[in-house]
N, C-alpha and C. Protein backbone atom coordinates (compact mmCIF):
# COMPACT_ATOMS: atom_id res chain seq x y z
N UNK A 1 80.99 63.18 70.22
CA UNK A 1 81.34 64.48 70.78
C UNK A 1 80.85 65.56 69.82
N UNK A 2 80.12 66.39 70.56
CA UNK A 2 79.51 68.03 70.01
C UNK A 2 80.69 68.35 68.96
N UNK A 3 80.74 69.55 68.11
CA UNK A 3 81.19 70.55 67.81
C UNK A 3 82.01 71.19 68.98
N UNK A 4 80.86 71.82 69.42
CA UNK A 4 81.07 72.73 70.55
C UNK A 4 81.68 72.22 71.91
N UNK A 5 81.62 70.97 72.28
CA UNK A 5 82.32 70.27 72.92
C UNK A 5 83.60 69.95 72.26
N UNK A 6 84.21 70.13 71.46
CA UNK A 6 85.72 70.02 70.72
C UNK A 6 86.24 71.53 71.18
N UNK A 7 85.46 72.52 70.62
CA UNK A 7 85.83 73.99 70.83
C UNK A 7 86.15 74.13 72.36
N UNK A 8 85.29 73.78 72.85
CA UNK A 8 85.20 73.71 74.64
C UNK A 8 86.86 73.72 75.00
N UNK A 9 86.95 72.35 74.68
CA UNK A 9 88.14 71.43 74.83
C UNK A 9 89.24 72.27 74.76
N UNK A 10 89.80 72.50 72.82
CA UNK A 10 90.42 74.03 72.65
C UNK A 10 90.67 74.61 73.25
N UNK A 11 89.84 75.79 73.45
CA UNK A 11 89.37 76.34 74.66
C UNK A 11 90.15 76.73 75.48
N UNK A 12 89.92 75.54 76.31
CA UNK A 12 90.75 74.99 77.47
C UNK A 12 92.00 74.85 77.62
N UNK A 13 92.45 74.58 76.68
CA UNK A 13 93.81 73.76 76.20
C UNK A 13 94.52 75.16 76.04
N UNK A 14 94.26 76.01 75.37
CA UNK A 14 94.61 77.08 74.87
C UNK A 14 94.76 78.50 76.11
N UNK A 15 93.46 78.06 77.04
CA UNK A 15 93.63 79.12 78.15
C UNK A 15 94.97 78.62 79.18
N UNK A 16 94.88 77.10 78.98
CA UNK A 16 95.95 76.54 80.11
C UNK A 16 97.64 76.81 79.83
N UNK A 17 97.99 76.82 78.18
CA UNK A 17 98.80 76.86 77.69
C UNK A 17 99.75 78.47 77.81
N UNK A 18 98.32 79.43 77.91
CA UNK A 18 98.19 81.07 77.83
C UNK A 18 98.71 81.20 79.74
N UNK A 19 98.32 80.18 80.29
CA UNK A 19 98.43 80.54 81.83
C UNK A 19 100.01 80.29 82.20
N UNK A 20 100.22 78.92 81.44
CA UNK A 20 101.98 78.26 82.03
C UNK A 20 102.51 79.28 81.24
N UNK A 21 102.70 79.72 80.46
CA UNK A 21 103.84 80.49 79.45
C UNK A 21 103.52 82.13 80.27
N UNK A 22 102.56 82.31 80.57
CA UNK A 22 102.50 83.65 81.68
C UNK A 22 103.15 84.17 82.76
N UNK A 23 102.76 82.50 83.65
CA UNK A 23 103.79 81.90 84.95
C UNK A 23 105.28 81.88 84.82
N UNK A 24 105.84 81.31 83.24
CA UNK A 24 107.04 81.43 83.26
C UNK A 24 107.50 82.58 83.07
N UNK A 25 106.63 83.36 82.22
CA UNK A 25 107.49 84.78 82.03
C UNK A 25 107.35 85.62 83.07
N UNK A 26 106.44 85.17 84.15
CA UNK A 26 106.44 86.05 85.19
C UNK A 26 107.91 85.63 86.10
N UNK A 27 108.14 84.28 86.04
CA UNK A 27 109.26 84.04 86.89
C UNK A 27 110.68 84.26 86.37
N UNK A 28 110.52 84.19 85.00
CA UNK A 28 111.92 84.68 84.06
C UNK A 28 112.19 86.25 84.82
N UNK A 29 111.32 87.11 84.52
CA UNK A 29 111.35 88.64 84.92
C UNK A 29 111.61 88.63 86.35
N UNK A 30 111.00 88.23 87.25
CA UNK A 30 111.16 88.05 88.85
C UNK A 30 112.79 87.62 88.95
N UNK A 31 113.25 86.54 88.24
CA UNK A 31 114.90 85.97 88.59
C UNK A 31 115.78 87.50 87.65
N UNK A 32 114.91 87.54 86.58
CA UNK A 32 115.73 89.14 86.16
C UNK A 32 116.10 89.84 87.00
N UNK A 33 115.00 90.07 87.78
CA UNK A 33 114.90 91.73 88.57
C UNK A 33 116.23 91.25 89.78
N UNK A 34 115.82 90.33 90.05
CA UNK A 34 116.93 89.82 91.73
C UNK A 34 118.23 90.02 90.90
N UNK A 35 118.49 89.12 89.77
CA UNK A 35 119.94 89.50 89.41
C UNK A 35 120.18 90.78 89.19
N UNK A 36 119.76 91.35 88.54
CA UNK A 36 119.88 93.09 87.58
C UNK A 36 118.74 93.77 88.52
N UNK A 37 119.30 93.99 89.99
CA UNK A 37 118.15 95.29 90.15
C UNK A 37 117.87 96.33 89.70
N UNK A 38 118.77 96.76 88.63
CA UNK A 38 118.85 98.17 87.54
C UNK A 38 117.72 98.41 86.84
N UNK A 39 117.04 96.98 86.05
CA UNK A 39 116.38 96.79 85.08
C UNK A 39 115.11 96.70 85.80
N UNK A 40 114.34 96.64 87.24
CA UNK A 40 113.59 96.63 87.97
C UNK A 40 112.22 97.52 87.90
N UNK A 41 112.75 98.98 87.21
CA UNK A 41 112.11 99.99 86.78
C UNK A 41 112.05 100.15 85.64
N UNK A 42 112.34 99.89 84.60
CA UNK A 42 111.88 99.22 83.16
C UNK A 42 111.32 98.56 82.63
N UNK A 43 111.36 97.18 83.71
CA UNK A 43 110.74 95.36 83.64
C UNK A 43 109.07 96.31 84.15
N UNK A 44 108.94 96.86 85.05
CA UNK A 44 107.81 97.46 85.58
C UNK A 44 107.17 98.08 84.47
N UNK A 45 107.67 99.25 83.81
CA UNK A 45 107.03 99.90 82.70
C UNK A 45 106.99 99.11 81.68
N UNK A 46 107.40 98.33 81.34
CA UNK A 46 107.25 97.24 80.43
C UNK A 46 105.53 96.65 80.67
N UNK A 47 105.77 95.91 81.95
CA UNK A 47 104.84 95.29 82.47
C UNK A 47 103.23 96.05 82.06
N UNK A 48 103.46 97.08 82.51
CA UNK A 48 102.14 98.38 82.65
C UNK A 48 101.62 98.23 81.05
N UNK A 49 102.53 98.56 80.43
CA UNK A 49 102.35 98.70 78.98
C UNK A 49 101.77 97.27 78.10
N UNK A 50 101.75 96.57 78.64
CA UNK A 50 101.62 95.08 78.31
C UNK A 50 100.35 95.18 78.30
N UNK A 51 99.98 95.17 80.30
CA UNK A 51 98.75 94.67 81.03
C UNK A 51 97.93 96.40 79.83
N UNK A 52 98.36 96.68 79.49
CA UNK A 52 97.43 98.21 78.45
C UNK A 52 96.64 97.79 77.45
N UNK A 53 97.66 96.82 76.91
CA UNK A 53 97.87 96.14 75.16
C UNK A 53 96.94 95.03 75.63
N UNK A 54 97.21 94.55 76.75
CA UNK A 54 96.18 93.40 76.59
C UNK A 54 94.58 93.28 76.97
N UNK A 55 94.75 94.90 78.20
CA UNK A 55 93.56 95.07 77.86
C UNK A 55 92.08 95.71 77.19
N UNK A 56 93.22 96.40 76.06
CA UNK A 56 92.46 96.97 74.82
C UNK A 56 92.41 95.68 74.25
N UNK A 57 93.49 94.92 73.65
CA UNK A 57 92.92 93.95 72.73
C UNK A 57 91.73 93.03 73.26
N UNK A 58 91.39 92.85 74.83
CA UNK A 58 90.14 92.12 75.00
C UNK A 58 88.82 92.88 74.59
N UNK A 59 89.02 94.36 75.00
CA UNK A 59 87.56 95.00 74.20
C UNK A 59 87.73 95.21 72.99
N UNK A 60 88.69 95.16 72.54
CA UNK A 60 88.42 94.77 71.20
C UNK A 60 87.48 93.44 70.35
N UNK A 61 88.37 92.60 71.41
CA UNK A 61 87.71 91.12 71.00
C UNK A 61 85.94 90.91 71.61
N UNK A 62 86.02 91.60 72.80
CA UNK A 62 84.47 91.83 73.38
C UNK A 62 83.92 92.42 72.50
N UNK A 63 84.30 93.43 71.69
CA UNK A 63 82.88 94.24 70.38
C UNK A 63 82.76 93.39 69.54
N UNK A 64 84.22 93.17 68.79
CA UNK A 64 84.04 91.76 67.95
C UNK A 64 82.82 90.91 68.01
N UNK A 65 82.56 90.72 69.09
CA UNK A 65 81.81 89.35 69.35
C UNK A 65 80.53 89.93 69.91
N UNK A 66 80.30 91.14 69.58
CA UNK A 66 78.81 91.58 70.30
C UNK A 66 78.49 91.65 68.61
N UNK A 67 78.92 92.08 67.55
CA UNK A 67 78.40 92.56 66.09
C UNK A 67 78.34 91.18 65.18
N UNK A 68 78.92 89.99 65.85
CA UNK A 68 77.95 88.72 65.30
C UNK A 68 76.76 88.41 65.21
């Protein structure tokens, strides 16, 4: 097996791991909101602020990887 076929692998492992722990926190927050409809409009701005953070830190990581 490659190098780069190990990394691959990684990779993988790491995007799948990034996906279930996503899924759960999406469903943790979803059973939040039904119990505590109060917190419904917070869990939201929360959310916004997240999906912000995460998608500066990808162009971040996109320049990163153009100045190699």
């Amino acid at each position: 097996m490659t190098r780069n076929a190990e990394h691959r692998e990684l990779r993988t492992l790491v995007l799948l791991l990034a996906t279930a722990v996503g899924l759960l926190t999406t469903a943790g927050v979803v059973c939040l909101t039904f119990a505590y409809p109060r917190l419904a409009e917070p869990l939201a701005v929360g959310a916004a602020v997240l999906t912000c953070l995460a998608g500066l830190v990808r162009l971040v990581v996109k320049e990163g990887g153009r100045r190699r």
